[in-house]
Protein backbone atom coordinates (compact mmCIF):
# COMPACT_ATOMS: atom_id res chain seq x y z
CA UNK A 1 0.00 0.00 0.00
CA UNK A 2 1.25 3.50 -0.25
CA UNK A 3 1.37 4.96 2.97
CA UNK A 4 0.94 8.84 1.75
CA UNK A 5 -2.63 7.80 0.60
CA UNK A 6 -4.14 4.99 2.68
CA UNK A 7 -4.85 6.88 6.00
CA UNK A 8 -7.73 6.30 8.55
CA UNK A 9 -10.53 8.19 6.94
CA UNK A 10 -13.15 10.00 8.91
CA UNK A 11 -16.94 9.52 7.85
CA UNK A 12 -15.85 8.14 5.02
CA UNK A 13 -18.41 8.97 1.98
CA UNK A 14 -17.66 6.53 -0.75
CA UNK A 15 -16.61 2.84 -0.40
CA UNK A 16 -14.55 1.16 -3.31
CA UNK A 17 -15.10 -2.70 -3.82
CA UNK A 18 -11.87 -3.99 -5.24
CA UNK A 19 -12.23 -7.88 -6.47
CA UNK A 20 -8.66 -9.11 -7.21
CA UNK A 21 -6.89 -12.95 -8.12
CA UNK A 22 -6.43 -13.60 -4.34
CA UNK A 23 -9.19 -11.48 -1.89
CA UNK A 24 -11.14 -8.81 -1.73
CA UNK A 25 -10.53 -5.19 -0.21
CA UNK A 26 -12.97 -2.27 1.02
CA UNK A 27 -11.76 1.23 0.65
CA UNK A 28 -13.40 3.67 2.36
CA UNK A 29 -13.04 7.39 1.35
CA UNK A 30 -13.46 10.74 2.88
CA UNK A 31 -15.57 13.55 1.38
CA UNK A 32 -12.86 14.98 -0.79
CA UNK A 33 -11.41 11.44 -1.57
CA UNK A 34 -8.41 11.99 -1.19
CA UNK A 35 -7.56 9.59 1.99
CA UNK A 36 -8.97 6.25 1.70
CA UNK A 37 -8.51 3.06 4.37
CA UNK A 38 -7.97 0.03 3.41
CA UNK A 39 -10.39 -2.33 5.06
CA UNK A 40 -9.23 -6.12 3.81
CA UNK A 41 -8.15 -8.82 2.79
CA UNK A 42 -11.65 -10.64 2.70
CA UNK A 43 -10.69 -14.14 1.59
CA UNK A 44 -7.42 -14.07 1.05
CA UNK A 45 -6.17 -16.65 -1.53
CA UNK A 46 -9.67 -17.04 -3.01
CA UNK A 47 -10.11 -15.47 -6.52
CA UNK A 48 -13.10 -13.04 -6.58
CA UNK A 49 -14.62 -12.16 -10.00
CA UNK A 50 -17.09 -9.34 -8.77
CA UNK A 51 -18.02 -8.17 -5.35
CA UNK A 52 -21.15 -5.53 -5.16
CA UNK A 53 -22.83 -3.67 -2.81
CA UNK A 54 -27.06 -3.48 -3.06
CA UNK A 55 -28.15 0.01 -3.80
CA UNK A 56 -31.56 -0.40 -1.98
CA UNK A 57 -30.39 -0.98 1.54
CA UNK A 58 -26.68 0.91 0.94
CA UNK A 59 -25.56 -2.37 3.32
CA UNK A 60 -25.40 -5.90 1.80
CA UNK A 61 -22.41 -7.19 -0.20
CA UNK A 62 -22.10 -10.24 -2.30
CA UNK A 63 -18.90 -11.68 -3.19
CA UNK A 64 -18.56 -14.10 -6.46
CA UNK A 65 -15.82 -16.20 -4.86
CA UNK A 66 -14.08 -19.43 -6.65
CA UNK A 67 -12.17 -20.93 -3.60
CA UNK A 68 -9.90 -23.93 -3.62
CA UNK A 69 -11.63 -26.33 -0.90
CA UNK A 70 -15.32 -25.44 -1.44
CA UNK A 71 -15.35 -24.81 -5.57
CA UNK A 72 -17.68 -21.68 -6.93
CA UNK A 73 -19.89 -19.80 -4.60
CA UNK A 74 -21.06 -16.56 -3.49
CA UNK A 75 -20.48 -15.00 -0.16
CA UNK A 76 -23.07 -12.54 1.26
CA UNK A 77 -22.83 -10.17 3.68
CA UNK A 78 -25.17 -7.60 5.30
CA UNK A 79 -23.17 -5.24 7.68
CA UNK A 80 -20.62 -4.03 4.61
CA UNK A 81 -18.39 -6.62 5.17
CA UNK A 82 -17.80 -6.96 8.97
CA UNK A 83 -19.52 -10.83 9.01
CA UNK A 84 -20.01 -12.98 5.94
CA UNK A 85 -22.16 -15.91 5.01
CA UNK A 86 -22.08 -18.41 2.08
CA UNK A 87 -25.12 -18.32 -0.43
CA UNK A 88 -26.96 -21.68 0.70
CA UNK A 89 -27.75 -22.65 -2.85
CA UNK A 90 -24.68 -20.79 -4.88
CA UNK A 91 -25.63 -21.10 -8.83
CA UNK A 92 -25.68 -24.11 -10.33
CA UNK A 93 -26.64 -25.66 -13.58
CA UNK A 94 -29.90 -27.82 -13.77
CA UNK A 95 -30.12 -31.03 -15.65
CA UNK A 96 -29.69 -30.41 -19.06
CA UNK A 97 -32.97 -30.69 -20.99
CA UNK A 98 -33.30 -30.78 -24.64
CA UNK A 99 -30.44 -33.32 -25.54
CA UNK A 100 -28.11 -30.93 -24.67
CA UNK A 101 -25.15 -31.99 -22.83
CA UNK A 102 -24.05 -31.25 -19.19
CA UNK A 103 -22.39 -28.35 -17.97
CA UNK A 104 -20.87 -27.28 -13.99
CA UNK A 105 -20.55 -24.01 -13.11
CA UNK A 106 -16.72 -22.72 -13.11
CA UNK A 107 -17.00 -19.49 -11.18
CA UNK A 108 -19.57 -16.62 -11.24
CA UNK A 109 -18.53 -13.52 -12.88
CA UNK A 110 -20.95 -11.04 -13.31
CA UNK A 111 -23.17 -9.84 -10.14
CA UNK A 112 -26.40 -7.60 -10.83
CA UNK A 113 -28.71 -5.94 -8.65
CA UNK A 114 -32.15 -6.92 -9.66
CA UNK A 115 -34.24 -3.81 -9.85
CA UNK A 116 -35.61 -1.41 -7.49
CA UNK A 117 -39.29 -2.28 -7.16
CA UNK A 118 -37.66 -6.26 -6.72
CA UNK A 119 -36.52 -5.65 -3.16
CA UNK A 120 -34.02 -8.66 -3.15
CA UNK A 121 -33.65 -9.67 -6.54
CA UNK A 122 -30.21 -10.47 -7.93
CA UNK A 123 -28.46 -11.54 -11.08
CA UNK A 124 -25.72 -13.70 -11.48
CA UNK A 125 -23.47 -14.19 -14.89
CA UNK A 126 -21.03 -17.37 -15.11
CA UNK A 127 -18.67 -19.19 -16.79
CA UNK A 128 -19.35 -21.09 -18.55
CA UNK A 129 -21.61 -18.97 -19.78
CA UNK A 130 -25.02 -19.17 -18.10
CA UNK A 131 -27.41 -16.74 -16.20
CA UNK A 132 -28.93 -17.34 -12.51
CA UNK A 133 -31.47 -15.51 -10.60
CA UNK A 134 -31.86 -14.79 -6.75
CA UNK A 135 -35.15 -13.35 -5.20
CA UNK A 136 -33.86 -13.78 -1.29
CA UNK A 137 -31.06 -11.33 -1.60
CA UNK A 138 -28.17 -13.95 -2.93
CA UNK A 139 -28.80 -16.50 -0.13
CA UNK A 140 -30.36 -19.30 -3.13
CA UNK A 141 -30.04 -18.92 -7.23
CA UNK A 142 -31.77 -20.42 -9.52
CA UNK A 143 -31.12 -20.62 -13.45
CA UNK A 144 -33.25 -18.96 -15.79
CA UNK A 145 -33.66 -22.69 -18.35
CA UNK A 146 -34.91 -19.73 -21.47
CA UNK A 147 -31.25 -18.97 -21.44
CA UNK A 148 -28.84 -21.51 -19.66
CA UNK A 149 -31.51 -24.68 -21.68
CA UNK A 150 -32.44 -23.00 -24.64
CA UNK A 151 -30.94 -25.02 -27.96
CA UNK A 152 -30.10 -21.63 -30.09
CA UNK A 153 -28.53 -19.74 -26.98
CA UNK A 154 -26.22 -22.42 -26.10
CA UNK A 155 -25.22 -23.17 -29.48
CA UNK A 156 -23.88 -19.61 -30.03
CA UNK A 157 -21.99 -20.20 -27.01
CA UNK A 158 -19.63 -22.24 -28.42
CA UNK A 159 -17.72 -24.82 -25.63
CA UNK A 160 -16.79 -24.66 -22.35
CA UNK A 161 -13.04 -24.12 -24.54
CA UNK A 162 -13.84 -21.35 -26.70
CA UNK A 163 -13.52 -17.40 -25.67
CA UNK A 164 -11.21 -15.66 -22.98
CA UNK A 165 -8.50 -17.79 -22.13
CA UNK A 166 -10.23 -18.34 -18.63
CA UNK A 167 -13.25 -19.67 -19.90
CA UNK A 168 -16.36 -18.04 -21.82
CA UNK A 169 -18.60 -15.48 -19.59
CA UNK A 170 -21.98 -14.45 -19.49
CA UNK A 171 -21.30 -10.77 -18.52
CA UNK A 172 -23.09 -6.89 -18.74
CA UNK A 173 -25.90 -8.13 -17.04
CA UNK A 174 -28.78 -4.88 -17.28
CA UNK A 175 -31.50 -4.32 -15.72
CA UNK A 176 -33.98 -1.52 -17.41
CA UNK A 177 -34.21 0.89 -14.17
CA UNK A 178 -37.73 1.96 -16.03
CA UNK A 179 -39.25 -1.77 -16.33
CA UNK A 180 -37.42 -4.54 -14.26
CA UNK A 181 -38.78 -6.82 -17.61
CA UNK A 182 -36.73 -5.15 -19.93
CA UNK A 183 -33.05 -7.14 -19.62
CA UNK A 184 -29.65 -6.85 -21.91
CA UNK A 185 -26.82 -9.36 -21.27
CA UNK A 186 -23.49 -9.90 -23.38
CA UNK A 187 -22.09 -13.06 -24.12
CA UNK A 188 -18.50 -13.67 -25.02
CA UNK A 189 -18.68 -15.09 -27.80
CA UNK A 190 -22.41 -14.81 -28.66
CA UNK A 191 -23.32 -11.54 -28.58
CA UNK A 192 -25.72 -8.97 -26.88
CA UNK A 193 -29.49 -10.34 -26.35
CA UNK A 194 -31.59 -8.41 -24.51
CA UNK A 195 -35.53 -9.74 -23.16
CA UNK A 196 -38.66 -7.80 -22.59
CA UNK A 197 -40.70 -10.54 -20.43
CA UNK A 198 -38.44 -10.68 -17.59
CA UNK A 199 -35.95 -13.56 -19.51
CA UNK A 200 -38.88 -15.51 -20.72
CA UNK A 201 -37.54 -15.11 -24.00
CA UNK A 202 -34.18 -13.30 -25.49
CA UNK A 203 -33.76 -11.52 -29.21
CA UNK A 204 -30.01 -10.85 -30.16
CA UNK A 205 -28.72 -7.28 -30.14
CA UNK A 206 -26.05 -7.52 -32.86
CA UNK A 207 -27.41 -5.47 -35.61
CA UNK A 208 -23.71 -3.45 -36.75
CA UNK A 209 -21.31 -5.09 -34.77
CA UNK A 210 -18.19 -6.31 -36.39
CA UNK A 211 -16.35 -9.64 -36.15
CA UNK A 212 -12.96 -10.54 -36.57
CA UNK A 213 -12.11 -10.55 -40.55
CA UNK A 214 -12.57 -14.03 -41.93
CA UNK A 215 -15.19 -14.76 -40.02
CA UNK A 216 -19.19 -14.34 -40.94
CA UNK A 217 -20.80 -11.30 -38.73
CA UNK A 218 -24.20 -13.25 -39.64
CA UNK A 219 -23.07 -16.00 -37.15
CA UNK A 220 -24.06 -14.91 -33.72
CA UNK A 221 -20.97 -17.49 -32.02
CA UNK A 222 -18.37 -14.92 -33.48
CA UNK A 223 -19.84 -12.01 -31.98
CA UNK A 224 -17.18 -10.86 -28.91
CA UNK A 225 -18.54 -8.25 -26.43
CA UNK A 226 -16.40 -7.19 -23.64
CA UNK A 227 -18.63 -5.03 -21.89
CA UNK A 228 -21.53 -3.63 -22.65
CA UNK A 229 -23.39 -0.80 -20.62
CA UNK A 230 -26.63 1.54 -20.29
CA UNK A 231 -26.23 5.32 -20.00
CA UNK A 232 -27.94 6.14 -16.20
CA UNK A 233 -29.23 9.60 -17.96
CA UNK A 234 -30.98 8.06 -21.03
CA UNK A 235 -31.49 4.10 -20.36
CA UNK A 236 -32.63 3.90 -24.13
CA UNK A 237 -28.82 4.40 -25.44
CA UNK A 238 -26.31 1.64 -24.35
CA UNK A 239 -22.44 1.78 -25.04
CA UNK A 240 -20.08 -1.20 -26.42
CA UNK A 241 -16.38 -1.89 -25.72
CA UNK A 242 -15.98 -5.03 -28.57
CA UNK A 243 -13.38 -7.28 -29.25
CA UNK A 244 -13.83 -5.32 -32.70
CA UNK A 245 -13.87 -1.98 -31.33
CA UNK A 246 -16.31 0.47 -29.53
CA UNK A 247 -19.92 1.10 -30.78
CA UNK A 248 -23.34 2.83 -29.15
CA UNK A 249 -27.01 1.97 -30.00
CA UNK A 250 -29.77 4.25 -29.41
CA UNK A 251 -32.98 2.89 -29.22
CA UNK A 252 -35.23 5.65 -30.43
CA UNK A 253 -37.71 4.35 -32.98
CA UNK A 254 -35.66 5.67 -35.44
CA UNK A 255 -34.27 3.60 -39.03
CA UNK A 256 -31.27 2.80 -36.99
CA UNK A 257 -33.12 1.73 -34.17
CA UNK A 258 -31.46 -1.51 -32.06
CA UNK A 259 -28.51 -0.45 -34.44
CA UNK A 260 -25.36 -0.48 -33.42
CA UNK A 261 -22.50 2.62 -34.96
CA UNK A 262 -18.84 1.88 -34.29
CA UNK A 263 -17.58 5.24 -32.91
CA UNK A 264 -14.68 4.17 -31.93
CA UNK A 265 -12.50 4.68 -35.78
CA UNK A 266 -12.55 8.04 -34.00
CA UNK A 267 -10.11 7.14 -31.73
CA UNK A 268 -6.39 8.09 -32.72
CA UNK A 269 -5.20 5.40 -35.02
CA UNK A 270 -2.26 4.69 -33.33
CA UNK A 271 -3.61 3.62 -30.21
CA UNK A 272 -6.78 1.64 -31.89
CA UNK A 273 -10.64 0.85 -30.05
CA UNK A 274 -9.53 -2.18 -28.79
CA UNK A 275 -10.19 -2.85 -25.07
CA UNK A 276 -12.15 -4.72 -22.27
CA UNK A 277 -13.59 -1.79 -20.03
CA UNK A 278 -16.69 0.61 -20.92
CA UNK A 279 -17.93 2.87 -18.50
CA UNK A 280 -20.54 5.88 -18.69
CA UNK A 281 -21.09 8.92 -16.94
CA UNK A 282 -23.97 9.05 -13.96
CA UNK A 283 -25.95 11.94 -16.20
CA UNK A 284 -24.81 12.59 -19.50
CA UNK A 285 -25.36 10.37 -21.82
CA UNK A 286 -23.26 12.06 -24.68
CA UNK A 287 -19.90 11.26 -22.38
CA UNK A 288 -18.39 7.91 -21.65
CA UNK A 289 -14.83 6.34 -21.24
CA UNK A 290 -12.84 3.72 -22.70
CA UNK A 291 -9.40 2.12 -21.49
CA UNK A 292 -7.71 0.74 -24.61
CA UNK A 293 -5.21 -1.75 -24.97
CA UNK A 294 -2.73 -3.11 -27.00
CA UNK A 295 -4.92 -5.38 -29.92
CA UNK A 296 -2.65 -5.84 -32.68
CA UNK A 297 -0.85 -9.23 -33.56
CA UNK A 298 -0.88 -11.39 -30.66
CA UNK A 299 -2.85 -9.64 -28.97
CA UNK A 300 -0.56 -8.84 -26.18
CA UNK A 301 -3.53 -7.60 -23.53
CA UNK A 302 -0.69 -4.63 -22.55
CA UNK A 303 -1.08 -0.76 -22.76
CA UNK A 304 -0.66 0.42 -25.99
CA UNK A 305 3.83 1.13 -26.14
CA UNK A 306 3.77 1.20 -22.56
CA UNK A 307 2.11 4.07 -21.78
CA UNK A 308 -1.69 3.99 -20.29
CA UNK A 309 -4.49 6.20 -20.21
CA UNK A 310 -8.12 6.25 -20.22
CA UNK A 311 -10.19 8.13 -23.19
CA UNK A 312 -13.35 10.01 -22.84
CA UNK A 313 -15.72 10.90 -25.64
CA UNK A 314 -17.93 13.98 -24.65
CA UNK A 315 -20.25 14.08 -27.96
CA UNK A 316 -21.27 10.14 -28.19
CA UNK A 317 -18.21 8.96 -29.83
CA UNK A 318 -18.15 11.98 -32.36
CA UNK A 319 -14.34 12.66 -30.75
CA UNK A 320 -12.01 11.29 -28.34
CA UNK A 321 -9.77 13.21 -25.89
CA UNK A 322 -6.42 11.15 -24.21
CA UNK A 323 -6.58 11.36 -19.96
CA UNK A 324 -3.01 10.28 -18.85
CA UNK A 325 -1.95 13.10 -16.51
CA UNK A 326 -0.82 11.33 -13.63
CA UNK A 327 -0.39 7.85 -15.34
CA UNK A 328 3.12 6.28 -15.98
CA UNK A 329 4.21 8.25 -19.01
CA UNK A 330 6.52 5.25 -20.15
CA UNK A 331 7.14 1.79 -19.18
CA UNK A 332 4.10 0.94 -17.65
CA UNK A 333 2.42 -2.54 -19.34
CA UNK A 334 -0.32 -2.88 -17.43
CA UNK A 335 -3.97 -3.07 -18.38
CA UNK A 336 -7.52 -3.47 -17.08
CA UNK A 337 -10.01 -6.36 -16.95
CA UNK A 338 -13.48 -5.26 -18.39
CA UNK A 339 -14.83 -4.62 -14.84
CA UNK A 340 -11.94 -2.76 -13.72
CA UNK A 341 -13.37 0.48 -14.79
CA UNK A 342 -15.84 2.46 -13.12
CA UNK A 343 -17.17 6.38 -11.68
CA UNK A 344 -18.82 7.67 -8.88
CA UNK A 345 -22.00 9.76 -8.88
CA UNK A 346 -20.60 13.03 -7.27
CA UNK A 347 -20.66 16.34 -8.44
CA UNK A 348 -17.60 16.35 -10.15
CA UNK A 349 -17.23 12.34 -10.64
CA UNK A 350 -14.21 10.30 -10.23
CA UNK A 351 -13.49 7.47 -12.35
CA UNK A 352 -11.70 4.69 -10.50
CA UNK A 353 -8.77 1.63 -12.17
CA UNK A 354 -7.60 -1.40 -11.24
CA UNK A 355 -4.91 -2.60 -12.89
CA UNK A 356 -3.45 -5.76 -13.87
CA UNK A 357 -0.48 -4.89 -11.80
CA UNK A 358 -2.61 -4.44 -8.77
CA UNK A 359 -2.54 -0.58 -8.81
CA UNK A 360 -5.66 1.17 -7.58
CA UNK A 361 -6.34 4.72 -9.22
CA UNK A 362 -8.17 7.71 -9.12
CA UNK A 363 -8.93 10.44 -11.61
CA UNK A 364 -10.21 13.43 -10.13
CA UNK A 365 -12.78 15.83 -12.71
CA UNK A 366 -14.02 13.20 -14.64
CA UNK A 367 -10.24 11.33 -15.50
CA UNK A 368 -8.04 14.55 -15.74
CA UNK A 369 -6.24 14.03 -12.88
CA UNK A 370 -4.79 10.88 -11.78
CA UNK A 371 -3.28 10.23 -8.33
CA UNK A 372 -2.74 5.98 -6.78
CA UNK A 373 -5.00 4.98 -4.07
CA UNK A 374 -3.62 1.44 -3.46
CA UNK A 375 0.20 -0.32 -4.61
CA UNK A 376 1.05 -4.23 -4.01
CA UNK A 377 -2.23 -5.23 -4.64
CA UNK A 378 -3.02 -8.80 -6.54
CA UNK A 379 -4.43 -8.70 -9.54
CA UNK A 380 -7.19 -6.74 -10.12
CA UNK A 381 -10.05 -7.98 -11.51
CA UNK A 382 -13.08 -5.80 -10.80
CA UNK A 383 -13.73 -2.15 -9.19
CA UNK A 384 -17.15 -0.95 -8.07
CA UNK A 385 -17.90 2.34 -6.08
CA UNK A 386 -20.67 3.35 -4.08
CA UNK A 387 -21.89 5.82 -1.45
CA UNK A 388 -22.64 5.11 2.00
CA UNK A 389 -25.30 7.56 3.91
């Protein structure tokens, strides 16, 4: 940790939920954020996917934990971490119905807060890829057989082999904050689907998106989103980060409607719109971020030459504006993991990284200014931020 920025906060305003290779960590910031304290590790050695806090109660915490003795779980707590409780019935595939063959759960990935008027209603995404639903606030799951059973779904999954080289995901998990029926999820491969009967039925979302040349865009299996996300201030327009570059649909009854435009060949050409996190601002919907990487050739999963930053579009992916001031200006190789990313709903917001390198960061005014939070960590592999009362 650095010790010039992890100091014992008072009435601390923001909490960060930092899910790394080997344990979790709280941070807990004061009202300027500038001192944070580090409250952690939770499960130490255990590799956790996703932890997130429940926005209606501002108290419970679920943990998507893969640990070595008891195998994939989650872990729920409700006193913001002090105690901590495994889910009695973690998710779990059913029998497999329709001749299709058998799959086990590898870890969860994705967590979800069901919506608002649901009191405890959850979603869980997993790998393989598969979706789950909770309605006792993560203490049972059950899997929704229209998705994890259906014969077209799973074939544009592909196998338990195919897609990020730990294993396929079901991922992006959204939840309509307007209609808790109206649900988007991203599969990687097999696109974006999203459902309009509360997952009783799915439609694919993959009208524009690009596939890696060679391939047929027609066939839904080739279809790679990273991360896909919903704009807080306008729910109708969701944002893309692809394995083919960066793209926004608006859903406005218009001819391009459930159409998606690849904004990101604005980005400088040098530096590409390949990466894994996408994340939006809590009320404009003309102004997101992107964290690209390194996609050429191998595919090295580094910073483009070494040298990090985040980019933010403030007119919908018309133009793209570099943030690195603060950021290792060479020699740095790290990246971020598609839920690595992430803002807070202040005034002014803060976005928030977690690097591959186990570096926690801050960037004050929206990503202009960067200062570390958090050294020495293990790998991170998601960052969520909320406020406490």
């Amino acid at each position: 940790m650095s010790p010039s920025t992890v100091t014992q906060a008072s009435h601390p305003q923001l909490i960060l939920l930092v899910a790394t290779r080997k344990g979790a960590w709280l941070f807990h910031g004061d009202r300027d954020r500038r001192a944070w304290t580090a409250d952690g590790p939770h499960f130490l050695g255990h590799t956790i996917s996703h932890l997130q806090l429940d926005p209606r109660d501002g108290r419970t915490l679920l943990a998507a934990a893969k640990t070595g003795h008891l195998g994939p779980t989650i872990f729920r707590s409700t006193d913001l971490g002090r105690n901590w409780k495994e889910a009695q019935k973690p998710p779990a595939f059913a029998a497999p119905t329709n001749g299709l063959p058998a799959r086990s759960v590898d870890h969860t990935f994705w967590l979800t807060p069901g919506h608002a008027d649901e009191r405890d209603s959850w979603y869980a995404g997993t790998s393989p890829q598969g979706l789950f639903r909770s309605e006792d606030g993560g203490v049972s799951w059950a899997p929704l057989p229209s998705v994890n059973d259906d014969p077209q779904l799973r074939s544009w999954m592909g196998t338990v082999q195919d897609g990020t080289p730990d294993g396929p995901k079901l991922h992006s998990i959204i939840v309509d904050p307007r209609d808790a029926s109206h649900l988007v999820f991203g599969m990687s491969g097999g696109g974006v689907h999203q459902s309009r009967d509360a997952g009783r039925s799915w439609s694919p979302l993959i009208r524009g998106m690009e596939v890696v040349e060679g391939f047929d865009a027609a066939d839904i299996a080739f279809h790679d989103p990273h991360c896909v996300r919903s704009c807080p201030g306008n729910p109708d327009r969701l944002y893309q980060q692809n394995h083919c570059g960066i793209y926004r649909l608006d859903r406005t009854g218009s001819p391009t409607v459930d159409t998606w435009q690849r904004i990101g060949r604005a980005m400088p050409s040098s530096v590409g719109d390949i990466g894994f996190p996408m994340v939006v601002h809590p009320r404009d919907p003309d102004t997101a971020w992107v964290f690209p990487m390194d996609g050429t050739t191998v595919w090295p999963r580094t910073s483009p030459d070494g040298r990090p930053a985040a980019y933010v579009t403030r007119d919908a992916g018309g133009t793209w504006q570099r943030l690195a001031n603060g950021l290792p200006e060479s020699q740095a190789w790290w990246t971020l993991k598609r839920q690595a990313m992430t803002v807070d709903a202040q005034d002014s917001p803060a976005l928030y990284l977690g690097t591959t390198s186990g570096e926690l960061w801050i960037g004050h005014e929206e990503g202009a200014r960067w200062s570390n939070i958090a050294r020495h960590l293990p790998e991170i592999y998601a960052v969520e931020v909320a406020a406490l009362a």
